[in-house]
Protein backbone atom coordinates (compact mmCIF):
# COMPACT_ATOMS: atom_id res chain seq x y z
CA UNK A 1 82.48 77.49 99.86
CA UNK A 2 83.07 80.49 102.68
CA UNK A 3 83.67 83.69 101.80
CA UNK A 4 87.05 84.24 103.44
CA UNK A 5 89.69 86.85 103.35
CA UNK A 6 93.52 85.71 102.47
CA UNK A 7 96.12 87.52 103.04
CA UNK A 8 98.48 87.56 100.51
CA UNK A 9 101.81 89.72 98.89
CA UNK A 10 101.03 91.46 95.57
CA UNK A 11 103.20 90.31 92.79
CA UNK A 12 103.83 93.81 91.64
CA UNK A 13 102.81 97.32 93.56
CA UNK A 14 102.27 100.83 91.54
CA UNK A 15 103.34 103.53 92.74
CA UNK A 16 102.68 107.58 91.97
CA UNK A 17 106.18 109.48 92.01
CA UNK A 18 104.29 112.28 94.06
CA UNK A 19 101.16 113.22 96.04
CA UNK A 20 98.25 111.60 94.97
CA UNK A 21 96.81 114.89 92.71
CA UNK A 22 100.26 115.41 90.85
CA UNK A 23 101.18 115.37 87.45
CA UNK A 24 103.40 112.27 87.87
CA UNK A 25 104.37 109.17 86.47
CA UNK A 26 103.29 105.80 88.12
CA UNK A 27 105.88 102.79 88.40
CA UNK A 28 104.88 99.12 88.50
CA UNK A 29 107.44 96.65 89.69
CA UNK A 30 107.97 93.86 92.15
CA UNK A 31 106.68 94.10 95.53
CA UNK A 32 109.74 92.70 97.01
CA UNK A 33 112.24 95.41 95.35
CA UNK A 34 109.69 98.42 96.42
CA UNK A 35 110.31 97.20 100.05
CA UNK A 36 113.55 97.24 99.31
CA UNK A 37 113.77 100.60 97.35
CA UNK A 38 111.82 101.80 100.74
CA UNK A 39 114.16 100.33 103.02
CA UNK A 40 117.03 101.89 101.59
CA UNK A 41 115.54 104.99 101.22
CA UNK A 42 114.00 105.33 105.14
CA UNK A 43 116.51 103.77 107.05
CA UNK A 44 120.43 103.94 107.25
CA UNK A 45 122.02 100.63 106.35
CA UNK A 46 124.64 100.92 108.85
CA UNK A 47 121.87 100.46 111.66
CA UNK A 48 121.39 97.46 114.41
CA UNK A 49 119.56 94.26 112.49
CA UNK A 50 117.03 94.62 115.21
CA UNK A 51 115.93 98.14 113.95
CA UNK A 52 116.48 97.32 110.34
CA UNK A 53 114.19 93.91 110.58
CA UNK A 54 111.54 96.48 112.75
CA UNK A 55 111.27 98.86 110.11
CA UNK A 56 111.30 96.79 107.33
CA UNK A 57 108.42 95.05 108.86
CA UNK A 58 106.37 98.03 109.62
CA UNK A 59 107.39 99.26 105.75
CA UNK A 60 105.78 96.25 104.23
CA UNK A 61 103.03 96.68 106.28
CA UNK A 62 102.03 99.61 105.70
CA UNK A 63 102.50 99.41 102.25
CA UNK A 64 100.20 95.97 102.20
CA UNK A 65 97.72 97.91 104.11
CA UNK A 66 96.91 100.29 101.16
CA UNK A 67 96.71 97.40 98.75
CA UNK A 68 94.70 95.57 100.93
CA UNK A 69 92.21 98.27 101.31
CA UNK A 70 92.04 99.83 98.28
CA UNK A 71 93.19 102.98 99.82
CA UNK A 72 93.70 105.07 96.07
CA UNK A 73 92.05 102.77 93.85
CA UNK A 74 89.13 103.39 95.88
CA UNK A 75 89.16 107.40 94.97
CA UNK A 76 89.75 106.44 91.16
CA UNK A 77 93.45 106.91 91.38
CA UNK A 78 95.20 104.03 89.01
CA UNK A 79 98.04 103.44 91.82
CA UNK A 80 98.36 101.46 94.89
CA UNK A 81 100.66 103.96 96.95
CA UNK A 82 102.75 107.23 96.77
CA UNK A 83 106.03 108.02 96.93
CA UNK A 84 105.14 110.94 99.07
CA UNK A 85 106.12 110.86 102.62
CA UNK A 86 103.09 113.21 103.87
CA UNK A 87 100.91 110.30 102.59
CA UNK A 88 102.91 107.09 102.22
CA UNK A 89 106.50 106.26 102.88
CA UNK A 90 109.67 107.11 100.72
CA UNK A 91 110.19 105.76 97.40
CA UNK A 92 112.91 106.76 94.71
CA UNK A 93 112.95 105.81 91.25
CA UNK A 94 116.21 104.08 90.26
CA UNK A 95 118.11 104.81 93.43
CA UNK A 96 120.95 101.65 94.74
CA UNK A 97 119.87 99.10 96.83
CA UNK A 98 121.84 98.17 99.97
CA UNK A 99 123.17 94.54 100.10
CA UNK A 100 122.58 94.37 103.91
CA UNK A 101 119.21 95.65 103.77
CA UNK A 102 118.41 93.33 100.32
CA UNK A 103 119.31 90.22 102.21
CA UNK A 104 116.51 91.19 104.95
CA UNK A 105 114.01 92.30 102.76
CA UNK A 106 114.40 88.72 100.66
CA UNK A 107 113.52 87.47 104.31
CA UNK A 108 111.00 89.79 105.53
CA UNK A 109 108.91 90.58 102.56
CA UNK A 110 106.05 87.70 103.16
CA UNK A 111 105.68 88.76 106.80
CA UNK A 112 103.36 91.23 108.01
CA UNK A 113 101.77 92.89 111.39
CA UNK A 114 98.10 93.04 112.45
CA UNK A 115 96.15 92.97 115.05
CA UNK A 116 94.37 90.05 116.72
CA UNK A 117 91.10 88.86 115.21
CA UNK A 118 91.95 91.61 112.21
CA UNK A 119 92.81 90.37 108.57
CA UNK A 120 94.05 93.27 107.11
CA UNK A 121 97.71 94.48 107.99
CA UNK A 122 98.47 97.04 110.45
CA UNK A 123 98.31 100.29 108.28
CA UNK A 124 101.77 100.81 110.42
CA UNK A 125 102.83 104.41 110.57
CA UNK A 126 106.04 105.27 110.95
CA UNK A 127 108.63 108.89 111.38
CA UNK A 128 111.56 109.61 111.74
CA UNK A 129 111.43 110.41 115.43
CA UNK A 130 113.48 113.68 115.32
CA UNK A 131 112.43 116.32 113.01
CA UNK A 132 109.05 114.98 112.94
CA UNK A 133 106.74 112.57 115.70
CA UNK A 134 103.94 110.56 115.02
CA UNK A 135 101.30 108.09 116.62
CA UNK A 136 103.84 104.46 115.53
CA UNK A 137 107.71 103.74 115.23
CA UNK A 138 110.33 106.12 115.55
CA UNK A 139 113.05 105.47 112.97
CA UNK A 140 115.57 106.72 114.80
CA UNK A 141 114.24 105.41 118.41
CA UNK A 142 113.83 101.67 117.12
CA UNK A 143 117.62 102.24 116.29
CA UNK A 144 118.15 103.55 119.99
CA UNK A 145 116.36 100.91 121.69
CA UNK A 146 118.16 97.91 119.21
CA UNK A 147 121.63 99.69 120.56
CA UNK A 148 120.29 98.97 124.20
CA UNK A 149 119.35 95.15 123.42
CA UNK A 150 116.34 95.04 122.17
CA UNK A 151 114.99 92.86 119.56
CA UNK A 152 112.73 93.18 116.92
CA UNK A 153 109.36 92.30 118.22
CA UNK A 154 110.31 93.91 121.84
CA UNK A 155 110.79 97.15 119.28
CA UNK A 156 107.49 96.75 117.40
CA UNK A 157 105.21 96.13 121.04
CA UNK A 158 106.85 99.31 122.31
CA UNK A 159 105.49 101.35 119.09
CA UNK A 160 102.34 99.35 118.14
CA UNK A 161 101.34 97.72 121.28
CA UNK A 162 101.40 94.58 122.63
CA UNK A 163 98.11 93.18 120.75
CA UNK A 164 100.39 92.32 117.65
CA UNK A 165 100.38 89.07 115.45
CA UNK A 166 102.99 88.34 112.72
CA UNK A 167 101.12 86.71 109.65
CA UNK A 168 104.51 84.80 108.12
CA UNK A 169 104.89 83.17 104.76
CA UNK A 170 102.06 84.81 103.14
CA UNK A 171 101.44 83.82 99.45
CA UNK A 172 102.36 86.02 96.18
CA UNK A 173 100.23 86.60 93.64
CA UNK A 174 98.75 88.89 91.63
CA UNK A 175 96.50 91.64 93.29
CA UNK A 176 92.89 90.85 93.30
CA UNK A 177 90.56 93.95 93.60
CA UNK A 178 87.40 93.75 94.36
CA UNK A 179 85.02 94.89 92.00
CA UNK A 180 83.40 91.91 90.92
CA UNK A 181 84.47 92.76 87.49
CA UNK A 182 80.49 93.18 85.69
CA UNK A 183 77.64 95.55 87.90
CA UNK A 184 75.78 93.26 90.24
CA UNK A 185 71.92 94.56 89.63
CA UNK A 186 68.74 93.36 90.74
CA UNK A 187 68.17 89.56 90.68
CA UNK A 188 71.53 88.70 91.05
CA UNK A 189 72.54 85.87 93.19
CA UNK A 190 76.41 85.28 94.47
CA UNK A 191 78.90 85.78 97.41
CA UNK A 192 79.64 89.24 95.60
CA UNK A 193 76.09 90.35 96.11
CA UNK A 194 76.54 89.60 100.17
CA UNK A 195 80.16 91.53 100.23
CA UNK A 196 77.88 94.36 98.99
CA UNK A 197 75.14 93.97 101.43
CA UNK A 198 77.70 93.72 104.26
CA UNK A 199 79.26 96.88 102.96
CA UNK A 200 76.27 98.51 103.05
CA UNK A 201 75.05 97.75 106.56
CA UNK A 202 78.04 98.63 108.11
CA UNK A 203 77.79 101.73 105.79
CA UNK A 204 74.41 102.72 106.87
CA UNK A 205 75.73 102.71 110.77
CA UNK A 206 77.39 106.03 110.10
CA UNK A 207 74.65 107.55 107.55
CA UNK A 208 70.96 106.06 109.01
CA UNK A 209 69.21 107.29 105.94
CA UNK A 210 70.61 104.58 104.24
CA UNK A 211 68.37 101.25 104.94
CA UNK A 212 70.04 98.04 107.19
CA UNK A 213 69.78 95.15 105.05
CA UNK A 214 68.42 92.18 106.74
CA UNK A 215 69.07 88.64 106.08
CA UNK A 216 72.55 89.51 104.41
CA UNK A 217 71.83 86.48 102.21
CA UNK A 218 73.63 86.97 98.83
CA UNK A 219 70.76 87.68 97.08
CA UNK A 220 69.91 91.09 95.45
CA UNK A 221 66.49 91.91 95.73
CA UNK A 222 64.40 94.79 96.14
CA UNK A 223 65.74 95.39 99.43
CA UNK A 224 69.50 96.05 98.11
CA UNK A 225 68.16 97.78 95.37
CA UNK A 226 66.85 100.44 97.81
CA UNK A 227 69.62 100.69 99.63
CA UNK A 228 72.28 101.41 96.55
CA UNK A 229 69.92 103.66 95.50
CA UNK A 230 70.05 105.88 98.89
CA UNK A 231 74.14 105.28 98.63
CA UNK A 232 73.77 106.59 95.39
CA UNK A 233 71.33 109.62 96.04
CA UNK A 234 73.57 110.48 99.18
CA UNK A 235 76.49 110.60 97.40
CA UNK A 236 75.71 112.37 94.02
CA UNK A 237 75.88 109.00 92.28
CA UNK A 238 74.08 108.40 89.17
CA UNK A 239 70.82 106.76 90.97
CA UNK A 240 69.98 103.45 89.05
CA UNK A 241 70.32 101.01 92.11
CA UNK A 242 73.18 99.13 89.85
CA UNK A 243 76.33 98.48 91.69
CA UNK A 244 78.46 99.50 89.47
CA UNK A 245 82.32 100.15 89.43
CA UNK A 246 81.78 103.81 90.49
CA UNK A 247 79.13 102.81 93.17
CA UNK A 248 81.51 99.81 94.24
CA UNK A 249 84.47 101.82 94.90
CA UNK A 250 82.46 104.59 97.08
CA UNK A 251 81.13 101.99 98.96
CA UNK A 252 84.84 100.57 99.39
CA UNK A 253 85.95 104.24 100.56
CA UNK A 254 83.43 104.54 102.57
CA UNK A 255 83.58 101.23 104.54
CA UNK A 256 87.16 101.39 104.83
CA UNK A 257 86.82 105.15 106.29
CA UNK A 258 84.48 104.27 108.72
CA UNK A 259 86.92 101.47 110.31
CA UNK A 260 89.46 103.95 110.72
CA UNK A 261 87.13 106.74 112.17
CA UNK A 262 86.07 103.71 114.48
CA UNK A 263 89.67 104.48 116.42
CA UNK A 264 88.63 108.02 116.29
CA UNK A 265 85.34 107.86 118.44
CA UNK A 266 86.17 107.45 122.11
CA UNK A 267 88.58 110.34 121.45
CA UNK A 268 86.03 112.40 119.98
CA UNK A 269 83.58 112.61 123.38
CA UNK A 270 86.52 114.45 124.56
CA UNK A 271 85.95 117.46 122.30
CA UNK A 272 82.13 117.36 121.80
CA UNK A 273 81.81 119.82 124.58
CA UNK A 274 84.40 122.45 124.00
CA UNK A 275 83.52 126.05 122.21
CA UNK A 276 83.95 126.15 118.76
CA UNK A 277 84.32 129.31 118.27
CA UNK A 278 87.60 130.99 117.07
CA UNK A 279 89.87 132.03 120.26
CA UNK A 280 93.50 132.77 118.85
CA UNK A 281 95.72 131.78 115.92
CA UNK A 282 97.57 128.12 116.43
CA UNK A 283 100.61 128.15 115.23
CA UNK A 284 104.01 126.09 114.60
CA UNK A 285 105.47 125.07 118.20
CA UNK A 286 101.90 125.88 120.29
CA UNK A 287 100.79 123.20 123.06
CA UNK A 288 97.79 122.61 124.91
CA UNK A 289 93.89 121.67 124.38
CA UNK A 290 93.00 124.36 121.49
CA UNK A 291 95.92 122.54 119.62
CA UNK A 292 94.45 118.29 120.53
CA UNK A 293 90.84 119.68 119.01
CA UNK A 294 92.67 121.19 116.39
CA UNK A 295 94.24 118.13 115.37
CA UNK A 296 91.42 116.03 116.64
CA UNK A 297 89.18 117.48 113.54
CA UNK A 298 92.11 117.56 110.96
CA UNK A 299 91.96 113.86 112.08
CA UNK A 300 88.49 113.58 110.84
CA UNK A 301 89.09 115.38 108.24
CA UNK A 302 91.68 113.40 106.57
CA UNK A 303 89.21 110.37 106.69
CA UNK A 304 87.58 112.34 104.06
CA UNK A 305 89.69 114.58 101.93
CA UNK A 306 92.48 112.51 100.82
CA UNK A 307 94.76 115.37 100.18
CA UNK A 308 94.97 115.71 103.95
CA UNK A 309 97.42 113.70 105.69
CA UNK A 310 97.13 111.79 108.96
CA UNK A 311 98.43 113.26 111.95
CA UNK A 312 98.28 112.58 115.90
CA UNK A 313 96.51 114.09 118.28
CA UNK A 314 99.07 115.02 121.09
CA UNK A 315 98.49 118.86 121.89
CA UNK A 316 101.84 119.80 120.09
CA UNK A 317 101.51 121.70 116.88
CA UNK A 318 104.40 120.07 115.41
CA UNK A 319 105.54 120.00 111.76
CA UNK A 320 103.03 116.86 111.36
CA UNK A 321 99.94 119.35 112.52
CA UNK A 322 101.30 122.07 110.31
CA UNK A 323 101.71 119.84 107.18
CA UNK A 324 97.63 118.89 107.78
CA UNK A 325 97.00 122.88 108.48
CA UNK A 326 99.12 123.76 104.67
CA UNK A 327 97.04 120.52 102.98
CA UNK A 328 93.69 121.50 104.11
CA UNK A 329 94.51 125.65 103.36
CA UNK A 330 95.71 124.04 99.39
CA UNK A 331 92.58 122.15 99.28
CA UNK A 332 89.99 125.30 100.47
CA UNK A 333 92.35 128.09 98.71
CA UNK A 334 93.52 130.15 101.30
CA UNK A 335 96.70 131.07 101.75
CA UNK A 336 99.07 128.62 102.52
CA UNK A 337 100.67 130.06 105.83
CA UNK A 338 100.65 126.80 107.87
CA UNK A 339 98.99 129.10 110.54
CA UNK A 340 95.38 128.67 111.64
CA UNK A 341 93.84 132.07 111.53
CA UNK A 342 90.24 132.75 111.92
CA UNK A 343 89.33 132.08 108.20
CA UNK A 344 91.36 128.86 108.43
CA UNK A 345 89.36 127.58 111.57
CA UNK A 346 86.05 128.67 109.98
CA UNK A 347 86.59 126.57 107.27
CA UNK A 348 87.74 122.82 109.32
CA UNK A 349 84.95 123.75 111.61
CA UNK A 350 82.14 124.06 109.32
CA UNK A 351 83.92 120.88 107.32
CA UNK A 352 83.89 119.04 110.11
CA UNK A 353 80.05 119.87 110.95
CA UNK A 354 79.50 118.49 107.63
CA UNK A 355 80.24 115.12 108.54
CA UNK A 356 77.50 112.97 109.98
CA UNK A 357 77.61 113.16 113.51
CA UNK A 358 76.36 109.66 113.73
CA UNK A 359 79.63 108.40 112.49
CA UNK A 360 81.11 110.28 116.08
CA UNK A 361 78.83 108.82 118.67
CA UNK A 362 79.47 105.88 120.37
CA UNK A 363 76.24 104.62 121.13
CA UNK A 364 74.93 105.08 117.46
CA UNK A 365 78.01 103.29 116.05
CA UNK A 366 78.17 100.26 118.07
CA UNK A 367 74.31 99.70 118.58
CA UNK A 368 74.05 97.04 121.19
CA UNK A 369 71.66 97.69 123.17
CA UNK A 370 68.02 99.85 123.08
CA UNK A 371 68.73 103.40 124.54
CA UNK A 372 65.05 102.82 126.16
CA UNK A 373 64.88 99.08 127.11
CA UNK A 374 69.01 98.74 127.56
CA UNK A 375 67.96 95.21 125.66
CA UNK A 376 69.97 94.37 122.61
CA UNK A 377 68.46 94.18 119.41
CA UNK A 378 69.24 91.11 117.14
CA UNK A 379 69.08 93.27 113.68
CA UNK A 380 71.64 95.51 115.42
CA UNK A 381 73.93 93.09 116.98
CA UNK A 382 73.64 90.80 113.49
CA UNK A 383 74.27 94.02 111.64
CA UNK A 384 77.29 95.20 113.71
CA UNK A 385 78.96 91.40 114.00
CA UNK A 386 78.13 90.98 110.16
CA UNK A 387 80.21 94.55 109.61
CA UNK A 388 83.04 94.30 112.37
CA UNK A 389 86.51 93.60 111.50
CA UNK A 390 86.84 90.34 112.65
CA UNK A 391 83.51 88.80 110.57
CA UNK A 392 84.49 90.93 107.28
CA UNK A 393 87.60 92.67 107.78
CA UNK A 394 88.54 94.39 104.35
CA UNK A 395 89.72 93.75 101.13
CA UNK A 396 90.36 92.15 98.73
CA UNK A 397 87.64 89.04 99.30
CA UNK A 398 88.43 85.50 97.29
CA UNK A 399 86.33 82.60 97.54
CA UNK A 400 88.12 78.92 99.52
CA UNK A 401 87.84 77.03 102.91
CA UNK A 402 91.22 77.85 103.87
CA UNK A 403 93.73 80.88 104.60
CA UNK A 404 97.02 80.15 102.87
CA UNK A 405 99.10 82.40 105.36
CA UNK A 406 100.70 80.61 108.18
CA UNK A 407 100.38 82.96 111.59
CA UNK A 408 101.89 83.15 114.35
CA UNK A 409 101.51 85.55 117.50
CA UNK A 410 104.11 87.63 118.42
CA UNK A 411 105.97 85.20 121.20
């Protein structure tokens, strides 16, 4: 038996009636009639099918996405998304569903966007398009483009690309997550124990003090041991070298992170040579390079401090950059202006210098080849194939020969 990943549609989906630190209360119910509490919420009804079956599909998406990867379980939150549009998408307790919009949802809800050779669904972000602009699907410009003939998937390539697969017919069930369930410890033999070990050398990439594992066999020996131990040490973990829930779940936030700072990287070399020093305040409406490094760190940033949303780097300090600037100010206390004065700079900078540097260069992330000898080293190459997306590409992991979900690329 393989260890494969299957896509599938949660039976039920929790979600926190506010940002992910609030005093709220948490909702379970169906999958399908969240999408459709979404849909009716986001969109306008009265919209072009096209538009309406292109948001819906990003919606469900995205929202699969943070199942999928274990986005807030993986910070010890007891919820799979937010209600809160600075982190997730819209969601309102008890509001009326639209009939139009039902019927599509009822259609749509088992389909899903990634990317080829990808498992996990496109984390597919999405705005408005007018009061607020982001790196994915404008609302209101997927509505414009429907008007002028467009169909659904010609909507989705024009925001997403044209590297885009629809997974359709996905199975429902229950969501899986995946903690084994008991701490895997030394001596311990099972397709749980090589998850971990893959987890760990894609892990130890980004933070080199942390031991490559190598044959990624499933078994736990003294090897792994060491390793979870350095995880655990690194992280202010209790250090026993037991994978625990606790240890589990970093190492989830952690690997997940690093995919998604993996999309960061080439962007990165752009900055690494600019002056870091403070030069002037940044403000609401600002353009230019000060404001692209700007939201280049907040970018990094938000890979690590979950109260601080995603945002694209485009050199316009928009209402997206200043929503990162007020989150990060909340998080360090300073006052919440929105403007990024010298105190406010001093603090992403030295943030941002906290993170690993490793993690930001391109030759230590994807180690093909021998800096000296230009030869590629099989540990490395094992390592990175045994770590990349396409080999192991998230969460959660189920044991079978076959995936369940019928796929199709985008014709």
């Amino acid at each position: 038996m393989a260890i494969i990943v299957t896509p599938y549609i949660p039976n039920n989906i929790t979600v926190h009636l506010g940002t992910p630190d609030s005093q709220a209360e948490n909702v379970t119910l169906p999958f399908r009639d969240y999408i459709k509490n979404v849909a009716s919420s986001e969109i306008y009804p009265t919209w072009h099918i096209s538009a309406l079956r292109a948001n819906i599909l990003a919606q469900v998406s995205f929202a699969l996405n943070r199942v999928y990867t274990e986005f807030y379980p993986s910070q010890g939150y007891a919820f799979n998304i937010t209600s809160s549009t600075a982190y997730d998408q819209k969601f309102i307790k008890g509001r009326n569903i639209f009939d139009n919009i039902s019927t599509l949802v009822d259609d749509l809800f088992t389909t899903y966007l990634r990317r080829p050779g990808f498992a996990e669904p496109l984390a597919a972000s999405f705005c408005n398009g007018t009061t607020s602009t982001c790196d994915g699907l404008s609302q209101w410009g997927s509505e414009s483009m429907a008007q002028q003939g467009y169909d659904s998937v010609a909507i989705l390539r024009h925001y997403y690309g044209e590297n885009l697969e629809l997974v359709a017919n996905a199975p429902i069930q229950d969501i899986q997550y995946s903690y084994p369930g008991v701490p895997l410890r030394l001596g311990d033999v099972g397709p749980e124990v090589r998850v971990a070990q893959v987890m760990i050398n894609r892990i130890s990439v980004a933070y080199p003090a942390i031991p490559r594992l190598w044959p990624v066999d499933g078994i736990f020996g003294s090897d792994t041991e060491d390793a979870v131990r350095e995880i655990q040490h690194v992280f202010n973990l209790a250090v026993d070298g037991v994978i625990g829930k606790s240890t589990w779940y970093m190492m989830v936030h952690l690997y997940t992170g690093i995919l998604r700072l993996s999309e960061l990287v080439s962007l990165g070399q752009t900055f690494f040579y600019l002056d870091f020093d403070y030069q002037q305040a940044l403000q609401l409406g600002q353009r230019g390079e000060s404001v692209s490094l700007l939201q280049y760190l907040l970018a990094i940033l938000a890979q690590f401090y979950l109260t601080i949303p995603d945002l694209t780097v485009d050199g316009i300090f928009g209402q997206e950059t200043q929503a990162a600037v007020l989150a990060l100010q909340m998080d360090a206390g300073l006052p919440q202006t929105g403007v990024v004065d010298e105190q406010t700079w001093d603090v992403i900078v030295d943030r941002f210098l906290g993170i690993d540097r490793m993690v930001l260069s391109n030759s230590q992330f994807f180690p093909y080849q021998s800096p000296s000898s230009g030869s590629v080293d099989p540990q490395d190459l094992y390592d990175y194939l045994a770590a990349s997306p396409g080999q192991f590409p998230g969460f959660p992991l189920q044991l079978g020969d076959t995936d369940q979900a019928q796929e199709r690329s985008v014709p």
